[in-house]
C-alpha atoms as a PDB file:
ATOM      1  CA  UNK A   1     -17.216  16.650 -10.990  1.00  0.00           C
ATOM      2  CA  UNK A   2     -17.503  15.926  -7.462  1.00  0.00           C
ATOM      3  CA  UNK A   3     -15.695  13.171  -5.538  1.00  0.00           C
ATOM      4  CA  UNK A   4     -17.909  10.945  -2.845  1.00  0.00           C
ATOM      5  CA  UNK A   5     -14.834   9.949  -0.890  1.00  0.00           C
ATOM      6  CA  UNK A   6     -11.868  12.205  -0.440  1.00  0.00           C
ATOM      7  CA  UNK A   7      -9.159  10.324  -2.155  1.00  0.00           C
ATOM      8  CA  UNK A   8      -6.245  11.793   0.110  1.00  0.00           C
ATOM      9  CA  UNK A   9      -7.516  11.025   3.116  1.00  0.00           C
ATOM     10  CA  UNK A  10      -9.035   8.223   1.890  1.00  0.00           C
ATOM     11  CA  UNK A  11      -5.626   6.954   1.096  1.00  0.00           C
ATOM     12  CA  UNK A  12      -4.490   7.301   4.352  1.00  0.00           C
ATOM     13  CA  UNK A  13      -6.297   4.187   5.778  1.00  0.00           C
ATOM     14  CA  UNK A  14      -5.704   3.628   9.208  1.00  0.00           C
ATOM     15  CA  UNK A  15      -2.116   5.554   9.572  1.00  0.00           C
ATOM     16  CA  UNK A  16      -1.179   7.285  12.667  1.00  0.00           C
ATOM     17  CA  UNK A  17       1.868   8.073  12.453  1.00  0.00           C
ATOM     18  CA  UNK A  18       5.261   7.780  10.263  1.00  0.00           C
ATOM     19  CA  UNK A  19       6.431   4.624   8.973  1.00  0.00           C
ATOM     20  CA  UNK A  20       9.571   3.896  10.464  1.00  0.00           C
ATOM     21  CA  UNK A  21      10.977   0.773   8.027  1.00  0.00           C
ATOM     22  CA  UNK A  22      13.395  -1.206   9.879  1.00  0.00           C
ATOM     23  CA  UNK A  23      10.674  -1.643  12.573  1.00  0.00           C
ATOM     24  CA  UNK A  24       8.159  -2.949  10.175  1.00  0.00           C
ATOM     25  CA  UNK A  25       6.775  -6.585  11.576  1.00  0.00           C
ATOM     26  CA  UNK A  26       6.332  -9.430   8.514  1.00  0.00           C
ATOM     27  CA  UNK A  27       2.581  -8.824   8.622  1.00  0.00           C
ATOM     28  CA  UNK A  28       2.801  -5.097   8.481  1.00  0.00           C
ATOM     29  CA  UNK A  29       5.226  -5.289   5.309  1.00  0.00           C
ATOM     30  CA  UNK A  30       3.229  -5.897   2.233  1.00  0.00           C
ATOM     31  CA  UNK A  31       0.406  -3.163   2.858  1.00  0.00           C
ATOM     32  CA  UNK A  32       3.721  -0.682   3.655  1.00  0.00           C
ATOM     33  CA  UNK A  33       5.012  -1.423   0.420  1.00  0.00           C
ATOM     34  CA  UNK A  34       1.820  -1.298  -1.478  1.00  0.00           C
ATOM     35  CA  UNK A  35       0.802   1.935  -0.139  1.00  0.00           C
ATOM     36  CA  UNK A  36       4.273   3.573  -0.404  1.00  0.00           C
ATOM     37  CA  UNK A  37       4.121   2.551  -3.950  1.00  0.00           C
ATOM     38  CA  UNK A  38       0.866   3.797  -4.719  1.00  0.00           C
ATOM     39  CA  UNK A  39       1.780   7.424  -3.069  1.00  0.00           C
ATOM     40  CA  UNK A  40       5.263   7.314  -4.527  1.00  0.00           C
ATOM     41  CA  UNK A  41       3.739   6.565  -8.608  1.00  0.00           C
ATOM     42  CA  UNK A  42       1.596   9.300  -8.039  1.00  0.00           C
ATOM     43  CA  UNK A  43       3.727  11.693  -6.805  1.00  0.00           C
ATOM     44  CA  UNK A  44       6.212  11.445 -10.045  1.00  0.00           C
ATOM     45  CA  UNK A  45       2.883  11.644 -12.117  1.00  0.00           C
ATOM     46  CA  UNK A  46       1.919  14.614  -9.751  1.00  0.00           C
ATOM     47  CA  UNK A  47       5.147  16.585 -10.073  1.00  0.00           C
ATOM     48  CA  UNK A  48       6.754  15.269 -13.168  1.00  0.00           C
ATOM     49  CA  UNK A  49       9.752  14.125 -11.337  1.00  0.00           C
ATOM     50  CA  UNK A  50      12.356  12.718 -13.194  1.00  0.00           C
ATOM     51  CA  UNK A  51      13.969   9.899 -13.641  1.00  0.00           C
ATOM     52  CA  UNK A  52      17.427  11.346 -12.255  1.00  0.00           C
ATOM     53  CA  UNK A  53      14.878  12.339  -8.643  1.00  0.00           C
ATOM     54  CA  UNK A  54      13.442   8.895  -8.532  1.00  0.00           C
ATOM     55  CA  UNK A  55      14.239   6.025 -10.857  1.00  0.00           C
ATOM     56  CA  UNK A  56      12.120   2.696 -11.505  1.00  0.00           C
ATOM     57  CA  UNK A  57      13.867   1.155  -8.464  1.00  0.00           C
ATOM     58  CA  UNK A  58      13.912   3.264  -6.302  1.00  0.00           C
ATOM     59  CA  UNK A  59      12.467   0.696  -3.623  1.00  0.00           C
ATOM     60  CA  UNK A  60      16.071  -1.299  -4.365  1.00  0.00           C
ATOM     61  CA  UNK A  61      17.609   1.786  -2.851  1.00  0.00           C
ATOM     62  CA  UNK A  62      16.959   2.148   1.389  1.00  0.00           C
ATOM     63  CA  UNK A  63      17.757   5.874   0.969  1.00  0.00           C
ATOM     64  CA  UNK A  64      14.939   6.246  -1.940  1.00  0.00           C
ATOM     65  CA  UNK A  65      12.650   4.741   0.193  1.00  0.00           C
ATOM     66  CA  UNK A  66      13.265   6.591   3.698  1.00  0.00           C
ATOM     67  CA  UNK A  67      13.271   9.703   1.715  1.00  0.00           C
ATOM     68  CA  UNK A  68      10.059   8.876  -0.313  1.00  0.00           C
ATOM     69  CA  UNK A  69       8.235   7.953   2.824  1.00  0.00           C
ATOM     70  CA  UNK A  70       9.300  10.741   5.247  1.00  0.00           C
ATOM     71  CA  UNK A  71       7.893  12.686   2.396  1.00  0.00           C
ATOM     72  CA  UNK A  72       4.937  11.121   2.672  1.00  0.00           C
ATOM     73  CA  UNK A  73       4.281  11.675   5.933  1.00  0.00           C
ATOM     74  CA  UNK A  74       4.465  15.541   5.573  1.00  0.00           C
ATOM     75  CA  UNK A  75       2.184  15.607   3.173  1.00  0.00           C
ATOM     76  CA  UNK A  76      -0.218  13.744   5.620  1.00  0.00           C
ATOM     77  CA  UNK A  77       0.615  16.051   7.938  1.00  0.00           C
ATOM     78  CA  UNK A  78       0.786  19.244   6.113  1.00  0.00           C
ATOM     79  CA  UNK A  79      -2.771  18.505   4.740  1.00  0.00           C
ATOM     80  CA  UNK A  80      -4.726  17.135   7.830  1.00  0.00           C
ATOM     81  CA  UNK A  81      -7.579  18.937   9.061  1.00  0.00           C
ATOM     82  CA  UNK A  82      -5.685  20.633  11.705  1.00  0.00           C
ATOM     83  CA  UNK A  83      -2.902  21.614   9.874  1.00  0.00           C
ATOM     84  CA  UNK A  84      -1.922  25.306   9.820  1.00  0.00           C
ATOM     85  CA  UNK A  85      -3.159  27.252   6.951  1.00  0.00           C
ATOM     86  CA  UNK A  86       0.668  27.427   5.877  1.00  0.00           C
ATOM     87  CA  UNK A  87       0.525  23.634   5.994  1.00  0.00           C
ATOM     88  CA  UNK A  88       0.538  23.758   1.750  1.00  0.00           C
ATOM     89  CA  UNK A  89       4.415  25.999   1.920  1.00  0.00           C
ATOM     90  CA  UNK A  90       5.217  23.733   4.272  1.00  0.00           C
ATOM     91  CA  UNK A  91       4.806  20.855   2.047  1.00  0.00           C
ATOM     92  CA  UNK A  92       6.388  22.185  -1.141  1.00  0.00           C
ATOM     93  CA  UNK A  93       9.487  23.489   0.719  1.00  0.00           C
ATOM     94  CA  UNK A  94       9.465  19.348   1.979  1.00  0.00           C
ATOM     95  CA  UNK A  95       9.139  18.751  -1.241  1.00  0.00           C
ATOM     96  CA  UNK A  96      12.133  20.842  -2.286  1.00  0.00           C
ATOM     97  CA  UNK A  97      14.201  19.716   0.314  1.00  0.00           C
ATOM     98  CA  UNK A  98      13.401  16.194  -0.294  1.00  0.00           C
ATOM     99  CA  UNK A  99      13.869  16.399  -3.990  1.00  0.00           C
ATOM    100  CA  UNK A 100      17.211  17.382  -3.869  1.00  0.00           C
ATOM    101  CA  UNK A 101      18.281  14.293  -1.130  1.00  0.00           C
ATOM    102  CA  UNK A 102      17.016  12.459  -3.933  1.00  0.00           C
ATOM    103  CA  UNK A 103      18.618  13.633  -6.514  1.00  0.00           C
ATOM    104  CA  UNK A 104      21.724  13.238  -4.421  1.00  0.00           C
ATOM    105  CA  UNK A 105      21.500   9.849  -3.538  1.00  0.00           C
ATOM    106  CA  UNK A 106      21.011   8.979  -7.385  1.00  0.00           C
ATOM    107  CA  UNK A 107      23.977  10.449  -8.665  1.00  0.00           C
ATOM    108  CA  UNK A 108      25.348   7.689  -6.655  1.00  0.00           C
ATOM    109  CA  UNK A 109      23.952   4.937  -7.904  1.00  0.00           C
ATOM    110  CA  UNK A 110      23.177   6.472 -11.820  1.00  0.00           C
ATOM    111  CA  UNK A 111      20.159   4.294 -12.160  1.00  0.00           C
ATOM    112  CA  UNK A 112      18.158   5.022 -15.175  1.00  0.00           C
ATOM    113  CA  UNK A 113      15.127   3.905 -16.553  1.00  0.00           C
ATOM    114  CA  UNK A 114      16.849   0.864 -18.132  1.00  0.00           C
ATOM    115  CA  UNK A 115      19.464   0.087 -15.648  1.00  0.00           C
ATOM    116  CA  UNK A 116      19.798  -0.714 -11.649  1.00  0.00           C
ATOM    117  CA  UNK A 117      22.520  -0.166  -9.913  1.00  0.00           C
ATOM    118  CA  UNK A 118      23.310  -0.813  -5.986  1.00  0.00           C
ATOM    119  CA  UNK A 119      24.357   1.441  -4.055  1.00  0.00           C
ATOM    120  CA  UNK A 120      27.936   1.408  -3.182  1.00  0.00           C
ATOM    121  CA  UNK A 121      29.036  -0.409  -0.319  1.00  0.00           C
ATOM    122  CA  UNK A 122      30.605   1.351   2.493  1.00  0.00           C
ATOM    123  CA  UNK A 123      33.967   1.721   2.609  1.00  0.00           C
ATOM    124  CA  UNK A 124      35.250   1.837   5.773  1.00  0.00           C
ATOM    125  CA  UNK A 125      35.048   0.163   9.270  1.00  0.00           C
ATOM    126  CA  UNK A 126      34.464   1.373  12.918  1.00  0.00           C
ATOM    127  CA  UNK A 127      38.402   0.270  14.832  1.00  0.00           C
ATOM    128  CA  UNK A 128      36.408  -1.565  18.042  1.00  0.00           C
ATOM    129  CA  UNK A 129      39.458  -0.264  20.307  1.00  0.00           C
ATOM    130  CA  UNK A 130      39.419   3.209  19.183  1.00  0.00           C
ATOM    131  CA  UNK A 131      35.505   3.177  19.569  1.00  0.00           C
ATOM    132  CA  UNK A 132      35.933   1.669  23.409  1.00  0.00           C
ATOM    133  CA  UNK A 133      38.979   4.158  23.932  1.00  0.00           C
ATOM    134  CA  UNK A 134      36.668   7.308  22.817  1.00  0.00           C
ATOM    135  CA  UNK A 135      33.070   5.948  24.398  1.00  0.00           C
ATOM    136  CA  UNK A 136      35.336   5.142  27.284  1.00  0.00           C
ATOM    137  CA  UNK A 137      36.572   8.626  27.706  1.00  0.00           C
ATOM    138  CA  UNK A 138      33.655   9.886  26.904  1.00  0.00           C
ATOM    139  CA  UNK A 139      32.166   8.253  30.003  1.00  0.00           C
ATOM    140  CA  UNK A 140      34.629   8.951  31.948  1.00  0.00           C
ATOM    141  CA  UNK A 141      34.028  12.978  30.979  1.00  0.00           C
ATOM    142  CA  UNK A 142      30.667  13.018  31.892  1.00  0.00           C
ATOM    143  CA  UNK A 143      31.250  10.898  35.409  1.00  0.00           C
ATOM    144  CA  UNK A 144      33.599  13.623  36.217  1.00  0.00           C
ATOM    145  CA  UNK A 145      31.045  16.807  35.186  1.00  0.00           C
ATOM    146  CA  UNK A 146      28.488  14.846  37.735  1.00  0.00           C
ATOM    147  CA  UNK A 147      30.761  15.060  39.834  1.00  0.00           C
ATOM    148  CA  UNK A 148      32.342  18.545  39.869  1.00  0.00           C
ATOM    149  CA  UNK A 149      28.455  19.789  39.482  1.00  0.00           C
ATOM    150  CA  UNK A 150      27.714  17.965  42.869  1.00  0.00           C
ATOM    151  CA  UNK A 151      31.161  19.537  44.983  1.00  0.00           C
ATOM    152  CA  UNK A 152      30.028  22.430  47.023  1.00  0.00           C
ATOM    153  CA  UNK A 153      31.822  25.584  45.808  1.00  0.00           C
ATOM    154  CA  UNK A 154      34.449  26.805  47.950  1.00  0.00           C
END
């Protein structure tokens, strides 16, 4: 059997570079989704990846989806023409790596096949005077390195 069109690179349309999701414009949006979907369906098809790795909603869950799609975008560049001939490794110790994030950030949430569940709200807040009192400081600190860097030694 042989292909006409490469269907990887086929796939990758006009992408140049990694999708970075909460830069997305309106019009860029639905053809982000689609084609994260697309990749995403085949890769659990592709690997056999289990429901407790990524669950039916995993686009309801912004970790899923950052994961998923940084994932992506090794594979794109793992397999590009120019990619080293270790490019292939590289992409299944991604994969590994990746995998397990997943897995993490499920056991969080215990979505199944049947059932969503949102992820759990964060529970804590940043004090804003202890965060001026430290980036204060902090500026402070590095005023006073410029300036003990610029005093002649004696």
């Amino acid at each position: 059997m042989t292909l006409s069109r490469d269907p990887f690179t086929d796939g990758l349309g006009e992408a140049t570079g990694p999708t970075h999701w909460p830069s997305l414009l309106p019009e860029e949006t639905r053809a982000a989704w689609a084609e994260l979907r697309g990749w995403v369906e085949q890769l659990v098809d592709r690997f056999a990846l289990q429901t407790r790795v990524v669950p039916p909603c995993w686009y309801q869950h912004n970790t899923l989806v950052e994961a998923l799609s940084a994932l992506r975008d090794q594979e794109r560049i793992c397999f590009a023409p120019t990619a080293s001939p270790a490019g292939a490794v590289d992409w299944f110790r991604a994969l590994r790596e990746v995998e397990n994030q997943l897995s993490q950030a499920c056991a969080r949430t215990q979505c199944s096949i049947n059932a969503h569940r949102s992820d759990p709200d964060r529970t804590w807040t940043t004090d804003p005077d202890t965060w001026q009192g430290f980036v204060d400081a902090d500026l402070a600190r590095r005023q006073q390195q410029v300036i003990d860097e610029t005093l002649p030694e004696r």
